[in-house]
Protein backbone atom coordinates (compact mmCIF):
# COMPACT_ATOMS: atom_id res chain seq x y z
CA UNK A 1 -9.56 1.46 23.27
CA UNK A 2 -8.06 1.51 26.75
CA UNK A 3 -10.29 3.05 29.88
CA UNK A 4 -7.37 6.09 30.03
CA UNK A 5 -7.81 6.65 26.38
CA UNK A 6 -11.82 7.07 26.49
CA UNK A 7 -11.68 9.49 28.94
CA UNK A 8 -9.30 11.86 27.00
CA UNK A 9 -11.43 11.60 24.06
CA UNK A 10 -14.44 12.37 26.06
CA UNK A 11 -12.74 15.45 27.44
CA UNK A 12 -11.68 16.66 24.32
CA UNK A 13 -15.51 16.66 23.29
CA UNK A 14 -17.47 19.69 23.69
CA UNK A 15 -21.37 19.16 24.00
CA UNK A 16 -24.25 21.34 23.51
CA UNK A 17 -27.70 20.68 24.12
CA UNK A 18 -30.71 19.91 21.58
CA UNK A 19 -34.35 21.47 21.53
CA UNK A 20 -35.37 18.12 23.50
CA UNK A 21 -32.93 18.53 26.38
CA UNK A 22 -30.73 15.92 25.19
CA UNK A 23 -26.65 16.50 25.25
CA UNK A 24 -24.80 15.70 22.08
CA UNK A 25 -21.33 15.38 21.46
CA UNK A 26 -19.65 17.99 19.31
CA UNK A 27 -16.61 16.30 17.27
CA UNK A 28 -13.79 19.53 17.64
CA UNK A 29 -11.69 20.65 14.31
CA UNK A 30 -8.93 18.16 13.72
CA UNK A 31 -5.53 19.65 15.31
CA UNK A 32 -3.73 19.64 11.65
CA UNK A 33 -0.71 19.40 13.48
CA UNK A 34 1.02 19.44 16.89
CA UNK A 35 2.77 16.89 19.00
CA UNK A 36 0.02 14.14 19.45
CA UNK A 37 -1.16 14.28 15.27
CA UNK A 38 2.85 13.93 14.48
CA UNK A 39 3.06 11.29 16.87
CA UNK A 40 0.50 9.32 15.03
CA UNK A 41 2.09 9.85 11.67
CA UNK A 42 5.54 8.53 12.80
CA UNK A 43 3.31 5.69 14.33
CA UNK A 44 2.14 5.43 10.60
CA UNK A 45 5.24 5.09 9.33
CA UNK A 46 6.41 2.65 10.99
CA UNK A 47 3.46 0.54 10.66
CA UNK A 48 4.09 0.88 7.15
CA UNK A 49 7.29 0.00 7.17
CA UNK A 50 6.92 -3.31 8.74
CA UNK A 51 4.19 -4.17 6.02
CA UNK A 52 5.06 -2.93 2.67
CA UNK A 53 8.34 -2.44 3.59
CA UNK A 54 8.95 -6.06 4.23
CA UNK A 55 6.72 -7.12 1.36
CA UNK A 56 8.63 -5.77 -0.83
CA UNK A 57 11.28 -7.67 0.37
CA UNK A 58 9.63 -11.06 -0.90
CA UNK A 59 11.42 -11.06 -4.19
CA UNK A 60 14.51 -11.92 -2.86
CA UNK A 61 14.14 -14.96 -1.61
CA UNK A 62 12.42 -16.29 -4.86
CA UNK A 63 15.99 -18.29 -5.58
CA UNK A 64 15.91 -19.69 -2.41
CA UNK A 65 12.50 -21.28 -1.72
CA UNK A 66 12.62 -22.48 -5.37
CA UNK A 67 16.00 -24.26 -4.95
CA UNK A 68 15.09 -25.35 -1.31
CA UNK A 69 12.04 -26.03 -1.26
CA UNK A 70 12.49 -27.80 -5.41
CA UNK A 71 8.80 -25.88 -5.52
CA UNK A 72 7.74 -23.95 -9.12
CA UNK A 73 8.38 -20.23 -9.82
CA UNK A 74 4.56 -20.50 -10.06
CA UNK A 75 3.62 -22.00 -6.88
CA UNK A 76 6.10 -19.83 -4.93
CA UNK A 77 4.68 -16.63 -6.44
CA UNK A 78 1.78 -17.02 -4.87
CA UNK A 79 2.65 -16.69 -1.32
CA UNK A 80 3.68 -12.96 -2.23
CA UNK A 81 0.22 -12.49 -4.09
CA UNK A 82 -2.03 -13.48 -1.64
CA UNK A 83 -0.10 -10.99 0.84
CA UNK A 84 -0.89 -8.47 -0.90
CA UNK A 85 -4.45 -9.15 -1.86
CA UNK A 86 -5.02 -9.91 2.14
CA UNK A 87 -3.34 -6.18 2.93
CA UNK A 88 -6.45 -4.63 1.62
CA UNK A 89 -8.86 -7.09 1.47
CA UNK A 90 -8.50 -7.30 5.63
CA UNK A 91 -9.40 -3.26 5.26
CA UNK A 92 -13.62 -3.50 5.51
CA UNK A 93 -13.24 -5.09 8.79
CA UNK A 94 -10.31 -3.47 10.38
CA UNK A 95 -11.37 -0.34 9.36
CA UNK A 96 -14.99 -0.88 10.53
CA UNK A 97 -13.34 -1.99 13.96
CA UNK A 98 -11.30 1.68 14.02
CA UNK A 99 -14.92 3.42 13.59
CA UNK A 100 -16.02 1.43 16.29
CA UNK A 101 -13.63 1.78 18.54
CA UNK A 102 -11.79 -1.22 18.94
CA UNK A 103 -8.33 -0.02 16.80
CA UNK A 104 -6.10 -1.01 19.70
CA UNK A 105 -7.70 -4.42 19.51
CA UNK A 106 -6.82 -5.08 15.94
CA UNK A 107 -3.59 -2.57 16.07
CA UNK A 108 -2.38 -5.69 18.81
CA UNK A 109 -3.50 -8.17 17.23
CA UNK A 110 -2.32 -7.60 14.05
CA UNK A 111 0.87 -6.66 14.94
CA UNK A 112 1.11 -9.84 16.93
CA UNK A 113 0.41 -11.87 13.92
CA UNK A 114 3.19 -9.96 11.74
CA UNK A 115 5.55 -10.78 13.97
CA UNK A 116 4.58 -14.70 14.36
CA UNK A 117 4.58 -14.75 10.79
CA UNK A 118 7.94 -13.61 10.39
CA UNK A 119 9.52 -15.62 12.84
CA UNK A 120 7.53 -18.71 11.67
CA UNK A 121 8.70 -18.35 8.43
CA UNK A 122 12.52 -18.16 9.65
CA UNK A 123 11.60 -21.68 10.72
CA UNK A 124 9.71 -22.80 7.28
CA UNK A 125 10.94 -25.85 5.32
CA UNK A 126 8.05 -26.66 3.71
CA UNK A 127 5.78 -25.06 1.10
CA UNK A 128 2.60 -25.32 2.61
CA UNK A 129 4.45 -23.73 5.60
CA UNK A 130 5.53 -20.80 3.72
CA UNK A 131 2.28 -20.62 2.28
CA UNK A 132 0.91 -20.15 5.92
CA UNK A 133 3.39 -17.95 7.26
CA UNK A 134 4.23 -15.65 5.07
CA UNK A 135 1.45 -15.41 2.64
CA UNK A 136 -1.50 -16.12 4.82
CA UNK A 137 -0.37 -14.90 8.62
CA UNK A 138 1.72 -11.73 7.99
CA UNK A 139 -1.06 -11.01 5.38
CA UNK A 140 -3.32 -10.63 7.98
CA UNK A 141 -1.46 -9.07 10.29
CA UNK A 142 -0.64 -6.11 7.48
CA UNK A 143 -4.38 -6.13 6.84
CA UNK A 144 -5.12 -5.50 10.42
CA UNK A 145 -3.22 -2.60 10.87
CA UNK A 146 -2.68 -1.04 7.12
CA UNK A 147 -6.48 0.39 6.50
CA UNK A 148 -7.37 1.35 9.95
CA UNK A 149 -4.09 2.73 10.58
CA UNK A 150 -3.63 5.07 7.70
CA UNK A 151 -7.71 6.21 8.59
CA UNK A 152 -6.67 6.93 11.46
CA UNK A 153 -3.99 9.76 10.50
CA UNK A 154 -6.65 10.95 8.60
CA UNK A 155 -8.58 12.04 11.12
CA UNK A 156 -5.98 14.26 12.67
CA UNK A 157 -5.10 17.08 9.55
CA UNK A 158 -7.80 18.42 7.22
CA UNK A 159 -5.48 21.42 5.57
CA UNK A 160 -2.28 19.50 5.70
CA UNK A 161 -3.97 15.60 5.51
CA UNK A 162 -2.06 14.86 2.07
CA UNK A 163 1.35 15.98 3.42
CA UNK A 164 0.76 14.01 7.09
CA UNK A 165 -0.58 11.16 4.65
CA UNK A 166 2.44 11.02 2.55
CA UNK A 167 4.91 10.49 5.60
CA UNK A 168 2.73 7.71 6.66
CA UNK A 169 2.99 6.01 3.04
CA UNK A 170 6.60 6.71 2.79
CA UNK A 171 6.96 4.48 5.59
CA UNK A 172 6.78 1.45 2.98
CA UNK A 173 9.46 2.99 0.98
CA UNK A 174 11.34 3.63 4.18
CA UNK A 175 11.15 -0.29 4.49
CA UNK A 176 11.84 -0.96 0.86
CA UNK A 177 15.59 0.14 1.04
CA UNK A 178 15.97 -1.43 4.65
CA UNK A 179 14.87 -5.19 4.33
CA UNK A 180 16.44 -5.93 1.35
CA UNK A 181 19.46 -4.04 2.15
CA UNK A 182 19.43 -6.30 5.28
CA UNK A 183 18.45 -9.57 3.21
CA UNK A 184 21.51 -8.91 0.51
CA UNK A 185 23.87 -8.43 3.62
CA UNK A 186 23.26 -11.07 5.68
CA UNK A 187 21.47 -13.72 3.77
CA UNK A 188 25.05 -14.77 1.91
CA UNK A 189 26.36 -14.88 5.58
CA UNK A 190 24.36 -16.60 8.35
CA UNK A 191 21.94 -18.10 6.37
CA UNK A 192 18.02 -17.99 5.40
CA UNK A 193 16.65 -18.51 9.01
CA UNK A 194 18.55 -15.97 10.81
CA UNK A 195 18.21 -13.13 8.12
CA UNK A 196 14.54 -13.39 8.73
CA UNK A 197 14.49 -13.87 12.15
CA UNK A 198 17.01 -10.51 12.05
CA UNK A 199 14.03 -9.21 10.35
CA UNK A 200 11.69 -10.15 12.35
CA UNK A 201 13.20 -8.51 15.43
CA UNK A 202 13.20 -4.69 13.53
CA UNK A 203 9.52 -5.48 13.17
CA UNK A 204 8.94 -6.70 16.81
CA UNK A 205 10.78 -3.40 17.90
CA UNK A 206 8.57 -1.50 15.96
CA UNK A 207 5.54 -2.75 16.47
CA UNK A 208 6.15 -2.31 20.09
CA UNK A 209 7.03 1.54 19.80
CA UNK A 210 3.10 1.68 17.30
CA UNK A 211 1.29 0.37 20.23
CA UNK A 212 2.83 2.20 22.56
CA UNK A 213 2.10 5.49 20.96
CA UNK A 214 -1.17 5.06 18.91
CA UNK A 215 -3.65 7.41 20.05
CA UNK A 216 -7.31 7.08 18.74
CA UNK A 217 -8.74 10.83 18.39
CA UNK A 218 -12.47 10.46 17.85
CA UNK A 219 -15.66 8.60 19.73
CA UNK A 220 -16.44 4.85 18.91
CA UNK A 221 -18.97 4.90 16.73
CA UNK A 222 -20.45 1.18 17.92
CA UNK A 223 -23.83 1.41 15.69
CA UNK A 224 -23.46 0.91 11.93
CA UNK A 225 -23.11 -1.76 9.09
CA UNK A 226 -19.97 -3.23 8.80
CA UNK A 227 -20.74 -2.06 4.98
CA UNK A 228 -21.82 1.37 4.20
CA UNK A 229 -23.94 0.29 1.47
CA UNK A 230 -25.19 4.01 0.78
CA UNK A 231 -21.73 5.40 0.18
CA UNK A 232 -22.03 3.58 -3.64
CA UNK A 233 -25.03 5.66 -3.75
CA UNK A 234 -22.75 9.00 -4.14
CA UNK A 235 -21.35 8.80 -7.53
CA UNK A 236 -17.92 10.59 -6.64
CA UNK A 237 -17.04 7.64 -3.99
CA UNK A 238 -17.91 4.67 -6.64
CA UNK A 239 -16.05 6.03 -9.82
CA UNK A 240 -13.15 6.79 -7.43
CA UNK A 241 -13.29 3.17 -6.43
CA UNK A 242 -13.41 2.18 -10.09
CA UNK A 243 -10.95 4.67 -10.73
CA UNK A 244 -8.68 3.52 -8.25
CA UNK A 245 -9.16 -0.54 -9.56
CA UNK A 246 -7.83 0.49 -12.48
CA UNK A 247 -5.08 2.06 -11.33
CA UNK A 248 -4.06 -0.81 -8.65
CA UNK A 249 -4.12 -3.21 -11.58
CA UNK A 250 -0.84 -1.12 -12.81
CA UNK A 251 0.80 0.16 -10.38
CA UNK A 252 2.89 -2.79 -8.72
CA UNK A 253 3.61 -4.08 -12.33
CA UNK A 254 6.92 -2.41 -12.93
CA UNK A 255 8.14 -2.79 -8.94
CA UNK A 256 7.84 -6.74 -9.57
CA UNK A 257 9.71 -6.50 -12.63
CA UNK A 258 13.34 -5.16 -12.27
CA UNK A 259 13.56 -6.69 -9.24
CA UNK A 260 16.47 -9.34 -9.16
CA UNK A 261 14.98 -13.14 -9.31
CA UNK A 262 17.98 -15.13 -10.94
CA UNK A 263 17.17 -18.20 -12.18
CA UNK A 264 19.96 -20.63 -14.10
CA UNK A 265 17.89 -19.92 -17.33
CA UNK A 266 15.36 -17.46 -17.51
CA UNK A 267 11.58 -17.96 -19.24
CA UNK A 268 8.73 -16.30 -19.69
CA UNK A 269 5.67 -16.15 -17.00
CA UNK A 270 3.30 -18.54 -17.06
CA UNK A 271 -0.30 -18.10 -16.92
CA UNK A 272 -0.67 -19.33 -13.61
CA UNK A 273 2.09 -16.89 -12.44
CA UNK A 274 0.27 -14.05 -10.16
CA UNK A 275 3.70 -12.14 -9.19
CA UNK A 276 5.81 -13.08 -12.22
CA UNK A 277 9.33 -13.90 -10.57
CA UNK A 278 11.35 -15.47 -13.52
CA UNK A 279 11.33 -13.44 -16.50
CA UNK A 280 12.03 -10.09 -15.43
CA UNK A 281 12.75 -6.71 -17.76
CA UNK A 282 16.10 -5.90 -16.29
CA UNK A 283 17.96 -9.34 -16.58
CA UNK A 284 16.13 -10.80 -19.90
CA UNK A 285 15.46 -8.03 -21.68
CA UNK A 286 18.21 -5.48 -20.90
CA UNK A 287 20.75 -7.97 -19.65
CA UNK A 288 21.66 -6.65 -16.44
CA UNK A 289 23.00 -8.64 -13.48
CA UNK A 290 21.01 -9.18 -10.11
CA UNK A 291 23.07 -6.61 -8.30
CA UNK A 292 22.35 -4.32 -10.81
CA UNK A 293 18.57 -5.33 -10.49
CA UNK A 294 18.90 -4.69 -6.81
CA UNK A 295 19.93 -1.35 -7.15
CA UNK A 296 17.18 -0.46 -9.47
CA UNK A 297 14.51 -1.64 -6.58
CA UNK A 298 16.21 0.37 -4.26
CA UNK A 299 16.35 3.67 -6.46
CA UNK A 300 12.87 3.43 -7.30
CA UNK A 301 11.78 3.04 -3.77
CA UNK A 302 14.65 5.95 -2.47
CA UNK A 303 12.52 8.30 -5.12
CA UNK A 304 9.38 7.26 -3.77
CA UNK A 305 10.24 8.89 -0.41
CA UNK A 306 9.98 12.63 -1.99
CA UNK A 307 7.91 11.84 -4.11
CA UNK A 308 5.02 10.65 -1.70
CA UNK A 309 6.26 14.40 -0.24
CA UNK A 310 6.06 16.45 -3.55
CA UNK A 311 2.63 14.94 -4.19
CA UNK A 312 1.42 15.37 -0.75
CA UNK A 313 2.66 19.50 -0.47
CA UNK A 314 1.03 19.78 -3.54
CA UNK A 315 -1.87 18.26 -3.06
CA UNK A 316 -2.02 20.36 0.62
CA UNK A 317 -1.11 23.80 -1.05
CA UNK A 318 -1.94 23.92 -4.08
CA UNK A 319 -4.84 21.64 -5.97
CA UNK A 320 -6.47 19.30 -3.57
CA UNK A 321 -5.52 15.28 -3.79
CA UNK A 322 -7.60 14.18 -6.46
CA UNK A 323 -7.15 17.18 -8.22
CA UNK A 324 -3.60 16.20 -7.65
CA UNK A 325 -4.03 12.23 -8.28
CA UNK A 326 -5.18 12.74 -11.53
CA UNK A 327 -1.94 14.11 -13.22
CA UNK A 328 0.06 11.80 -11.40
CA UNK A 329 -1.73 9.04 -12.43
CA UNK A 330 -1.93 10.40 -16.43
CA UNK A 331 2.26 10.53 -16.27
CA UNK A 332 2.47 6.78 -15.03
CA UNK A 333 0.41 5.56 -17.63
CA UNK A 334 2.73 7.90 -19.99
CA UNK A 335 5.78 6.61 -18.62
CA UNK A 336 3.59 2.72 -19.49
CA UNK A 337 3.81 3.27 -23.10
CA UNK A 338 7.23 5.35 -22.52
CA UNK A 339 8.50 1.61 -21.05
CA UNK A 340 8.27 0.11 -24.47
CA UNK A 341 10.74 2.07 -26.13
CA UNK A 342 13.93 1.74 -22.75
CA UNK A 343 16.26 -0.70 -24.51
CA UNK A 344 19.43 0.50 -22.41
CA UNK A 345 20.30 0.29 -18.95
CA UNK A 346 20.26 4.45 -18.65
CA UNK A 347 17.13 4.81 -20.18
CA UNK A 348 15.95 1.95 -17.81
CA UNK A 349 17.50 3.98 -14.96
CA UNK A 350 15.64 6.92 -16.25
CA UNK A 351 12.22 5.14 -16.38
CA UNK A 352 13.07 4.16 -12.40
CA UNK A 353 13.48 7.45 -11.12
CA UNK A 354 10.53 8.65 -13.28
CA UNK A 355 8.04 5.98 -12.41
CA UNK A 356 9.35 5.55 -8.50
CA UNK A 357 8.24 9.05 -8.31
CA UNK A 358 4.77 9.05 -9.96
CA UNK A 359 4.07 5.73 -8.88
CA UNK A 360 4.98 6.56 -4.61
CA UNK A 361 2.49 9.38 -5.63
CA UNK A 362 -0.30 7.30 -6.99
CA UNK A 363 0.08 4.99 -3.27
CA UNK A 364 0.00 7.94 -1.10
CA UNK A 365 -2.33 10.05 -2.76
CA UNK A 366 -4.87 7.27 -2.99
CA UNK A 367 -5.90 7.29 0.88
CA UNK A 368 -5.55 10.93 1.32
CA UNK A 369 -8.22 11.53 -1.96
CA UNK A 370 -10.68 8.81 -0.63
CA UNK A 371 -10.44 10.16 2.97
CA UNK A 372 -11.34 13.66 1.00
CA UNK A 373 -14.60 12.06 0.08
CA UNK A 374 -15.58 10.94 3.47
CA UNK A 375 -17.79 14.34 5.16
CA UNK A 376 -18.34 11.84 8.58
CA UNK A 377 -14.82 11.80 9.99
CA UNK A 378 -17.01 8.65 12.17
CA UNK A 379 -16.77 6.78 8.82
CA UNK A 380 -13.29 7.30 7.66
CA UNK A 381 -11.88 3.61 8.58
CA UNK A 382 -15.40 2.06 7.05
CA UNK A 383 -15.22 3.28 3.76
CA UNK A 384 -11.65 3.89 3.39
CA UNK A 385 -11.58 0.14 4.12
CA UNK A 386 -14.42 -0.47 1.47
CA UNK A 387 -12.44 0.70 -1.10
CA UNK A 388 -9.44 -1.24 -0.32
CA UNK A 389 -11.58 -4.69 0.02
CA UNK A 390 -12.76 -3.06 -3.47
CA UNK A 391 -9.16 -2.80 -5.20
CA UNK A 392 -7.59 -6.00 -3.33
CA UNK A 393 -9.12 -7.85 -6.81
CA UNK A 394 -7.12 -5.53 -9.00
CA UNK A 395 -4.08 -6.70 -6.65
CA UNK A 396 -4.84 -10.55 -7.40
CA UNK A 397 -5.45 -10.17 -11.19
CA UNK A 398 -3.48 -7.48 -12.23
CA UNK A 399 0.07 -9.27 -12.10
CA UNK A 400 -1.39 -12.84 -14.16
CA UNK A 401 -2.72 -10.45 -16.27
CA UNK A 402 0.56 -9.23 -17.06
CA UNK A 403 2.31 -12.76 -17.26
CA UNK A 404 -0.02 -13.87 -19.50
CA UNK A 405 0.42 -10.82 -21.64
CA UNK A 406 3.97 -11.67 -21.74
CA UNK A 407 3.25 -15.48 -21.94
CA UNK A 408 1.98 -14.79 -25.21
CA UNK A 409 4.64 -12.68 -26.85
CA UNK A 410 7.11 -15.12 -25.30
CA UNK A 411 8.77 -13.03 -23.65
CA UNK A 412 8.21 -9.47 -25.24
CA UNK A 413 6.62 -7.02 -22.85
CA UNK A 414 5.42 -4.87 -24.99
CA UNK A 415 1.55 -6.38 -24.87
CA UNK A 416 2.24 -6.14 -20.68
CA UNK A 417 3.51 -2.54 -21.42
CA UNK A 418 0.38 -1.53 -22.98
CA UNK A 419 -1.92 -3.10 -20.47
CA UNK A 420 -0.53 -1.00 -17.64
CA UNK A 421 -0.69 2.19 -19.45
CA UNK A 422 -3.94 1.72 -20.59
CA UNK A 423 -4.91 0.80 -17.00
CA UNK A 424 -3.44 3.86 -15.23
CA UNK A 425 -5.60 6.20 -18.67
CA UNK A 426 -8.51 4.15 -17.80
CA UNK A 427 -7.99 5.16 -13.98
CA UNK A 428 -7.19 8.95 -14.99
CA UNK A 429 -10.86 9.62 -17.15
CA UNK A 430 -12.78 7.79 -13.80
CA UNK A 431 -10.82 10.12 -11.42
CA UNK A 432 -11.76 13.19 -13.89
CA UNK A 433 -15.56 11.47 -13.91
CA UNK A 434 -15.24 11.10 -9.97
CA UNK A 435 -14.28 14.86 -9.61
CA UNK A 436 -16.85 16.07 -12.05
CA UNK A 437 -19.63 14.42 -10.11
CA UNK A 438 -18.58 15.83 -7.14
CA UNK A 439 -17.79 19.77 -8.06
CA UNK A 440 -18.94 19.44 -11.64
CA UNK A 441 -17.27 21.26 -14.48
CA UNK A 442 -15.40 23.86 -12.29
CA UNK A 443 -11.35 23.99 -12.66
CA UNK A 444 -11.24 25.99 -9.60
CA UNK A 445 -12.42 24.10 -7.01
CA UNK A 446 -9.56 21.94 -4.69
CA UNK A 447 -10.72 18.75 -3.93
């Protein structure tokens, strides 16, 4: 936190004296709207732009490192699934170092390391190389600035947090029609190195605007645990964790799979395979062509945009965000067992739109709900980024999970299909446990 920026925190403080003759700090309401918070939730935005947004970019260059690099399906997958599991894994620490002041520290530093490992995979011709600067570099680098980020916004709205919570999360959808569209333009054109590096320069430009505006409202907190052991003493925070492990173990499932990953003949996933990138639903079992698979990515992340919105109004005006989390999270698992039965490409169409929209909601309602839980606005980046340390497993496993599922039906994705439903029902009766702990058997109450 910069000298300048202290000081206006400080100021914004009132104080008020105890029975001792000390002077406290009194933390003000949070602005719920106004120049400054919507600053920081365009800030969010593009913050999440330049991490999910370009993650979700990593299927299309499957073809390529496997041809290039003559590396498995397997092996490549991983550099995609360790990205991800580093995203919130990353969060106990960055979001400790938000609490404590320092967010400006990792905000720079993280976005320094996104952008390295962007441009040094531009450069990549070698596996292990990939490995490092995709998987393991920009991983960190989203980790650094995902969890504390999103905190953050949360500590600006209280009455309109889902809604300010949603843009922020929509920023990875935002991203998740650019970068590919930029990676289907140009990578046919001027090659693998300078489609990245082209990449790599929206990100750069970005990241420079997020630093430049990111404003930290509250006092460091500098005592503290970097683990707030005692929050898995309130029953409400540890079945939403739970609750929210089972629904991470779904969620991504269906984004991997209609994405476009031609291969000269397709196969099922192999055990091994964490992000399964060879047989997917759209080409093998439906029979569409890659282009066709492309546009299905880019419809379901185009719905995700109002849907993150719908869920977030809702959740602001209406029922609360877990109150609204748990429907949401009932339809995906729904739409799951729904899956089984799509055998056309319009019904598959239909099942994109559907789940793009229920499953943007289940990703932006997730930090709003566990920010709901957190009474200390001083420990929103600590336990927000215990519960993403908490779910990164359910990002590792999930996906070989699947693949295996399929592995064994050779194929058939029906056992897969049935996993990820069950997962999101599983998630759905710990959020209802999580909300009846907290507010008990009341239908009334928002939360």
């Amino acid at each position: 936190m910069s000298a300048d920026e202290s000081k206006q925190n400080e100021s914004a403080l009132a104080t008020e004296p105890t029975d001792a003759g000390d002077v406290v700090h009194v933390i003000p309401p949070a602005p719920d709207g106004g120049f400054k918070a919507w600053t920081q939730v365009f800030m969010g935005h593009l913050v999440l732009i330049n991490g999910w947004g370009y993650l979700s970019s990593f299927g299309l260059f499957q073809s390529y490192y496997t041809t290039s690099l003559s590396a498995t399906p397997s092996a490549i997958s991983w550099i995609g699934s360790i990205q991800i599991f580093l995203v919130y894994l990353v969060g106990t620490f960055s979001g400790r170092a938000l609490d404590a002041g320092y967010y400006h520290t990792v905000l720079t530093l993280g976005s320094f390391l996104q952008v390295l490992g962007v441009f040094m995979t531009s450069i990549s011709t070698q596996y292990w190389q990939l490995f490092l600067a995709q998987g393991i570099c920009k991983g960190l680098g989203d980790g650094l600035v995902f969890c504390p980020t999103v905190s953050l916004v949360a500590t600006y709205f209280s009455k309109k947090r889902s809604l300010a919570m949603a843009c922020t999360a929509s920023g990875g959808a935002t991203g998740g029609i650019i970068f590919p569209l930029v990676a289907q333009q140009l990578l046919p054109k001027v090659g693998f190195g300078w489609t990245v590096r082209t990449m790599g320069f929206v990100i750069l430009l970005n990241a420079a605007v997020i630093v430049s505006i990111a404003r930290v409202r509250l006092p460091p907190r500098k005592t503290g645990p970097l683990v707030e052991w005692s929050a898995f003493r309130e029953p409400s925070y540890t079945l939403f964790c739970i609750a929210m492990f089972f629904n991470l173990w779904a969620v991504y499932f269906a984004y991997f799979y209609v994405r476009p990953y031609p291969t000269p003949q397709p196969a099922p996933p192999r055990l091994t395979d964490p992000l399964p990138q060879i047989s997917t639903f759209a080409k093998t079992i439906i029979g569409l062509s890659a282009s066709e698979s492309l546009t299905l990515l880019l419809v379901m992340n185009a719905v995700g945009i109002p849907g993150r919105l719908a869920c977030g109004l809702t959740a602001d005006r209406l029922l609360g965000p877990i109150n609204t989390l748990i429907p949401v999270a009932f339809f995906a698992g729904v739409l799951f067992y729904s899956w089984a039965a799509v055998s056309t490409a319009g019904a598959l169409y239909a099942f994109c739109v559907l789940y793009g929209f229920f499953g943007a909601g289940i990703q932006s309602l997730f930090p709003a709900s566990c920010a709901s839980l957190t009474a200390d606005l001083k420990k929103m980046g600590t336990r927000t980024g215990m519960c993403f340390s908490f779910i990164s497993v359910a990002c590792l496993t999930g996906p070989p999970i699947a693949g295996a599922l399929i592995q064994h039906r050779h194929g058939d994705f029906l056992y897969a299909q049935v996993f990820g439903g069950s997962a999101f029902l599983g998630g759905t009766l710990m959020l209802v446990a999580a909300r009846m702990a907290k507010n008990g058997l009341s239908l009334k109450s928002r939360m």
